[in-house]
C-alpha atoms as a PDB file:
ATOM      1  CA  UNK A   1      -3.811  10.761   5.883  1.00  0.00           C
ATOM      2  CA  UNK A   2      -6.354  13.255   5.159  1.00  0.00           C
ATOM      3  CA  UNK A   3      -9.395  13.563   2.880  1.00  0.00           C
ATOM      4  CA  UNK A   4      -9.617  15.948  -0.217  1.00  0.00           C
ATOM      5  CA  UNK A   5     -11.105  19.496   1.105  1.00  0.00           C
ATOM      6  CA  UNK A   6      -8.121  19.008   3.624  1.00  0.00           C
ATOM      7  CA  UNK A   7      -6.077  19.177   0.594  1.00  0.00           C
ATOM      8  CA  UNK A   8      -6.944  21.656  -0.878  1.00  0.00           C
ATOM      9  CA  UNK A   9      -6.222  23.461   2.854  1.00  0.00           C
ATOM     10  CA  UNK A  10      -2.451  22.602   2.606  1.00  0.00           C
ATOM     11  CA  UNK A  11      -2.298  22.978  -0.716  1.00  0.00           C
ATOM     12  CA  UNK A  12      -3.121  26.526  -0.852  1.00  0.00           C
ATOM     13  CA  UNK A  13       0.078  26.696   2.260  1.00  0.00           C
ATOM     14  CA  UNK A  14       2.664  24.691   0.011  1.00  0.00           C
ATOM     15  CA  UNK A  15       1.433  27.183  -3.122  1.00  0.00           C
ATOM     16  CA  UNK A  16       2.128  29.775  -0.773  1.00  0.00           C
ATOM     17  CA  UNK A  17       5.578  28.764   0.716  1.00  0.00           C
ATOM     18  CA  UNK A  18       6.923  28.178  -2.910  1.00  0.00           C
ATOM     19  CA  UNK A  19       5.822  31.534  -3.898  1.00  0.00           C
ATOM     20  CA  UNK A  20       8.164  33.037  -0.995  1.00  0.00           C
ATOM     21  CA  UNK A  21      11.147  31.113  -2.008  1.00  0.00           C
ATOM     22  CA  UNK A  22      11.338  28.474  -0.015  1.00  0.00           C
ATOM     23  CA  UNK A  23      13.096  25.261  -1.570  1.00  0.00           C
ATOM     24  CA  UNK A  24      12.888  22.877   0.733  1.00  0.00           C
ATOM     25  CA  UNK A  25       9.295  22.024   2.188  1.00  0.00           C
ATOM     26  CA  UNK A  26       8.974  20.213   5.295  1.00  0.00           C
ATOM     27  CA  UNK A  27       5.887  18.822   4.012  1.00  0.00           C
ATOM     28  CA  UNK A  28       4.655  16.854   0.881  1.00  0.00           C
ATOM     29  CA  UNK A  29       1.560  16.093  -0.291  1.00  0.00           C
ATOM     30  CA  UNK A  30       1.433  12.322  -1.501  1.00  0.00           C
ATOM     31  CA  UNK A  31      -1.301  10.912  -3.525  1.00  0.00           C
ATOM     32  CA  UNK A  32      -2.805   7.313  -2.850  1.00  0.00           C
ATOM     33  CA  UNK A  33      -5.555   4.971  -3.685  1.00  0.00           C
ATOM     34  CA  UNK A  34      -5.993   1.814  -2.496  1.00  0.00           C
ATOM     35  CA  UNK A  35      -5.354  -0.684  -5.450  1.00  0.00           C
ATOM     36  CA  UNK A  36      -8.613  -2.345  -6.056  1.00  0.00           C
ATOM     37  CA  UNK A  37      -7.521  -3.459  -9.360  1.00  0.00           C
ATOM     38  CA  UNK A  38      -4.737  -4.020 -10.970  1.00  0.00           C
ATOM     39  CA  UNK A  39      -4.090  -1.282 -12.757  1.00  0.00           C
ATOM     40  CA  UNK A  40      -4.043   0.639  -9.732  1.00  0.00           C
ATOM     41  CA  UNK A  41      -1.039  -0.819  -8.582  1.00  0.00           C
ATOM     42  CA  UNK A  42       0.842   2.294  -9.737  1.00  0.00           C
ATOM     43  CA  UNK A  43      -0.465   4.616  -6.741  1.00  0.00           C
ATOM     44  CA  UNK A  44       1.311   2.149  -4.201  1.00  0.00           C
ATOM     45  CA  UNK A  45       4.710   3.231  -5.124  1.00  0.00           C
ATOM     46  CA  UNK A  46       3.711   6.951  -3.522  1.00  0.00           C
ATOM     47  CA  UNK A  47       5.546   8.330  -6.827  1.00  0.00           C
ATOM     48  CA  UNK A  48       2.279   8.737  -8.341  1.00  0.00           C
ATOM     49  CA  UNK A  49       1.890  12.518  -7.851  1.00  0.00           C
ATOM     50  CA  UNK A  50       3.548  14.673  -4.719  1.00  0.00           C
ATOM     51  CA  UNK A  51       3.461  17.989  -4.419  1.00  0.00           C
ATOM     52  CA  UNK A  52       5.844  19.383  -3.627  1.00  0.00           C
ATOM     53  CA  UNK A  53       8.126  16.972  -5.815  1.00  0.00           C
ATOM     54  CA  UNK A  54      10.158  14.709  -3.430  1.00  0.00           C
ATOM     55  CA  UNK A  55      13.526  15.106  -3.513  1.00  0.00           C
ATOM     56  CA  UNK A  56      15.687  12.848  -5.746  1.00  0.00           C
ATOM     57  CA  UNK A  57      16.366   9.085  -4.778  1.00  0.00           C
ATOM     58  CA  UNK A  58      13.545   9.889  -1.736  1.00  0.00           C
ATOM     59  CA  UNK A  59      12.168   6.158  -0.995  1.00  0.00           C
ATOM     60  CA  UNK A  60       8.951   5.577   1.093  1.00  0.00           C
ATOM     61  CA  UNK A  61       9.975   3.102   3.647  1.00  0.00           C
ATOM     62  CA  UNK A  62       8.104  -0.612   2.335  1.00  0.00           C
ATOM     63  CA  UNK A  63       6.757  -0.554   5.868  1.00  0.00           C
ATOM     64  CA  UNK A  64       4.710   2.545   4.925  1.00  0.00           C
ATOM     65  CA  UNK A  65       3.511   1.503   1.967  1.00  0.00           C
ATOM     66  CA  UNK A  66       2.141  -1.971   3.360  1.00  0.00           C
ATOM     67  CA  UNK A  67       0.757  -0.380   6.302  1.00  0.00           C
ATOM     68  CA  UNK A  68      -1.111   2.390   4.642  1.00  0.00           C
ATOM     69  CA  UNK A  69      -2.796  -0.171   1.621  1.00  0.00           C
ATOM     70  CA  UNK A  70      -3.809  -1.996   4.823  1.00  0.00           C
ATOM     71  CA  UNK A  71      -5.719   0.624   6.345  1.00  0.00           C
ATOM     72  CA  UNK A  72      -7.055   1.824   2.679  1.00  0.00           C
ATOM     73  CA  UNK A  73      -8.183  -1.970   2.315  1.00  0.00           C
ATOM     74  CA  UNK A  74      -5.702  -2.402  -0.661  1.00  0.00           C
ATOM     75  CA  UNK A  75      -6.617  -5.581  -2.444  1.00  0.00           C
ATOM     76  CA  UNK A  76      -3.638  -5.845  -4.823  1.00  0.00           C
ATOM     77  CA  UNK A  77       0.244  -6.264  -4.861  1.00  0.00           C
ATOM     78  CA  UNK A  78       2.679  -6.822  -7.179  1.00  0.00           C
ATOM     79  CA  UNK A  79       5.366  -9.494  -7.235  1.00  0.00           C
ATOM     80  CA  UNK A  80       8.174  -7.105  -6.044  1.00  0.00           C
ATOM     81  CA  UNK A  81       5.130  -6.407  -3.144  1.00  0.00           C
ATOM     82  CA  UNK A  82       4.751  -9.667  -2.347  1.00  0.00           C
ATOM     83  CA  UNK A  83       7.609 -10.766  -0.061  1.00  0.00           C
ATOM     84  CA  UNK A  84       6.988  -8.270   2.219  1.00  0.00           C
ATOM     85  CA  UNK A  85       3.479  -8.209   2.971  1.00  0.00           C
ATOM     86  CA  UNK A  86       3.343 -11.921   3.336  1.00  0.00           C
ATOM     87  CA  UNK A  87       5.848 -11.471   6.025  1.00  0.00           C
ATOM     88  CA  UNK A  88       3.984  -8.005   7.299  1.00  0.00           C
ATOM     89  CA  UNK A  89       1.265 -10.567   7.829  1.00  0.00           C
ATOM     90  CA  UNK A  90       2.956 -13.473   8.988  1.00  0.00           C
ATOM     91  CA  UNK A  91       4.667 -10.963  11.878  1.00  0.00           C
ATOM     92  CA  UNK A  92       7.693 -11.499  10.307  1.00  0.00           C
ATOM     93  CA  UNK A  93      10.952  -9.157   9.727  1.00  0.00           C
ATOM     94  CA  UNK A  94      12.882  -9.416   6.433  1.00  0.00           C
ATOM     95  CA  UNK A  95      14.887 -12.094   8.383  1.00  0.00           C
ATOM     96  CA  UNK A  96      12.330 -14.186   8.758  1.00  0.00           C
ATOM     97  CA  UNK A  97      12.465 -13.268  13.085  1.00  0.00           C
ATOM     98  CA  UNK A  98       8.622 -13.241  14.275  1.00  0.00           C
ATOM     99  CA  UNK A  99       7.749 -10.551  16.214  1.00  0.00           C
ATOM    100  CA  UNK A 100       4.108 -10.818  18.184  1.00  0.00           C
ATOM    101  CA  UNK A 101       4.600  -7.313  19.585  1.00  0.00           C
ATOM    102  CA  UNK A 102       4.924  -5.923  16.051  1.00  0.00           C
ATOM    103  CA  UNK A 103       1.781  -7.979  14.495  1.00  0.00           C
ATOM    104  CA  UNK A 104      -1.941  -6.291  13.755  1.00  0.00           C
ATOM    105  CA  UNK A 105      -3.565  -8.708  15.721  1.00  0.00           C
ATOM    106  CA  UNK A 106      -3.289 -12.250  17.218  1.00  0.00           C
ATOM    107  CA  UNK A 107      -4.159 -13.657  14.125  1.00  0.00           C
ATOM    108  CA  UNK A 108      -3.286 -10.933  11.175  1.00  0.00           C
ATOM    109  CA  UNK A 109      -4.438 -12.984   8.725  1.00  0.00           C
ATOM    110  CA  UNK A 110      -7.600 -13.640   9.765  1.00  0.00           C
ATOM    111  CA  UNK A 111      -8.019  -9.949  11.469  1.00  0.00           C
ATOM    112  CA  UNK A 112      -7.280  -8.971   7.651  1.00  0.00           C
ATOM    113  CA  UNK A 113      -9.339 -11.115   5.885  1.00  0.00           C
ATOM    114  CA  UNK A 114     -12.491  -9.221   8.354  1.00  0.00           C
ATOM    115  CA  UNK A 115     -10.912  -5.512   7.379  1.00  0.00           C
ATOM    116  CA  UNK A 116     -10.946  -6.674   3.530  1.00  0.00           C
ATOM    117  CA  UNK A 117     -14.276  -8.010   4.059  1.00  0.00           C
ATOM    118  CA  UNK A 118     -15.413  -4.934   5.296  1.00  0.00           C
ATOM    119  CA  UNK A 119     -13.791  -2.295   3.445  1.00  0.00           C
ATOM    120  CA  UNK A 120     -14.616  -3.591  -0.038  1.00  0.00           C
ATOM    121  CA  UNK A 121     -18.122  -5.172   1.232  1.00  0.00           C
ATOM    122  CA  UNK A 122     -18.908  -5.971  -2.688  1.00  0.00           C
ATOM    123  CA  UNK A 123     -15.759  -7.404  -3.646  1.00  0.00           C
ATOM    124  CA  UNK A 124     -14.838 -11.454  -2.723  1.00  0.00           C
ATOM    125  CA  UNK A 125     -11.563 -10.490  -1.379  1.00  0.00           C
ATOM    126  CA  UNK A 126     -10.289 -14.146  -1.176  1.00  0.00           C
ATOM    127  CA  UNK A 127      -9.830 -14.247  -5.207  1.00  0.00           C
ATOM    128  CA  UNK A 128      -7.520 -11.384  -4.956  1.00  0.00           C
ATOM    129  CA  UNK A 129      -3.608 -11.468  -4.189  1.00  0.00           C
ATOM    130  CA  UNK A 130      -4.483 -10.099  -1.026  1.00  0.00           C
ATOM    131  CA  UNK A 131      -6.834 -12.756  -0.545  1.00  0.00           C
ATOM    132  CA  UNK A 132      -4.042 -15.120  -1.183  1.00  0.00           C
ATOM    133  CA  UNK A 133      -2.077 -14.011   1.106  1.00  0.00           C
ATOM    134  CA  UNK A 134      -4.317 -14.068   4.092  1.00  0.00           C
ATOM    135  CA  UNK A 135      -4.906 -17.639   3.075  1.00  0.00           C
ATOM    136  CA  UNK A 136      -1.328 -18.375   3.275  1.00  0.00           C
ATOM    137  CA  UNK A 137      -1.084 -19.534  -0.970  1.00  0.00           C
ATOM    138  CA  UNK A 138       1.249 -18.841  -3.771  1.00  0.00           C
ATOM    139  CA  UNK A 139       1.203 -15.991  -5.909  1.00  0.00           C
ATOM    140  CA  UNK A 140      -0.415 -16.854  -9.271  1.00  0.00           C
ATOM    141  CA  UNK A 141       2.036 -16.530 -12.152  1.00  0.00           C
ATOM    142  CA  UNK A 142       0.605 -14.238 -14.847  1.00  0.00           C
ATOM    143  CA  UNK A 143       2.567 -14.384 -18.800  1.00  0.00           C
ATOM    144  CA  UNK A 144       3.758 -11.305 -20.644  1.00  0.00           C
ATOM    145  CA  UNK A 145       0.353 -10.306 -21.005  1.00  0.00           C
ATOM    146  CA  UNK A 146      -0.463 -10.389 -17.553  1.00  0.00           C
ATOM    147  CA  UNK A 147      -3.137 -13.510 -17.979  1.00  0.00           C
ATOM    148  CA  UNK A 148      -2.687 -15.687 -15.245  1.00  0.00           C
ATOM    149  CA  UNK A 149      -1.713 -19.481 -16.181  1.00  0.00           C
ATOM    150  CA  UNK A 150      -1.618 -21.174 -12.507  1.00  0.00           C
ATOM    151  CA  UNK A 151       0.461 -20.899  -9.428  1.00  0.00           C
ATOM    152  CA  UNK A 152       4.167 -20.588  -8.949  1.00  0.00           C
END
């Protein structure tokens, strides 16, 4: 991770590289924001804008993505989200197998609760799906409109 006058470092070194020809950079420039609201949720895909462009069918790893939004104090997921950073949270693998070595903390949910807390110090981070999560409820189901209507 690095902040935006480092960018513009590296970006003048990829501008550079491509000028000399060469196609295949060993570095990529991802951008992210932490989604804070909804409609945000489109930087967590990492797809947003890279530069150099990734190559085709590139994925991020989901472990990536969950950990970074963590550290950026993300307070939104989607539903295909979900799944995975309830388990992130929970210590869990996509088996279900617990593994304490692997967690955040003794408690994640409660460490991440505090980081939420403190990263977005104006927001109440328990009435967001993050929030939700933390607490250990459902997702709220939303209509084709994206309203929610109550809990699945």
């Amino acid at each position: 991770m690095i902040i935006p006058e480092e960018a513009e470092y590296f970006m003048t070194h990829l501008f550079a590289q491509r000028r000399n020809g060469h196609d295949n950079p060993t570095v990529h420039l991802i951008t992210y924001a932490a989604p804070v609201t909804k409609a945000m949720l489109c930087f967590n895909s990492l797809e947003f804008y890279t530069f150099p462009e990734l190559p085709a069918g590139h994925t991020i790893p989901e472990r990536i993505r969950i950990e970074l939004g963590i550290l950026a104090g993300r307070l939104y997921v989607d539903r295909t989200e979900w799944e995975g950073v309830a388990a992130y949270v929970r210590g869990e693998d996509n088996e279900g197998n617990i593994y304490p070595e692997d967690r955040i903390a003794d408690d994640p949910a409660a460490f991440l609760l505090e980081w939420l807390s403190m990263r977005r110090r104006a927001i109440d981070v328990l009435h967001t799906p993050m929030g939700r999560i933390c607490t250990g409820r459902e997702m709220e189901h939303t209509d084709s409109s994206g309203d929610e209507i109550g809990s699945v």
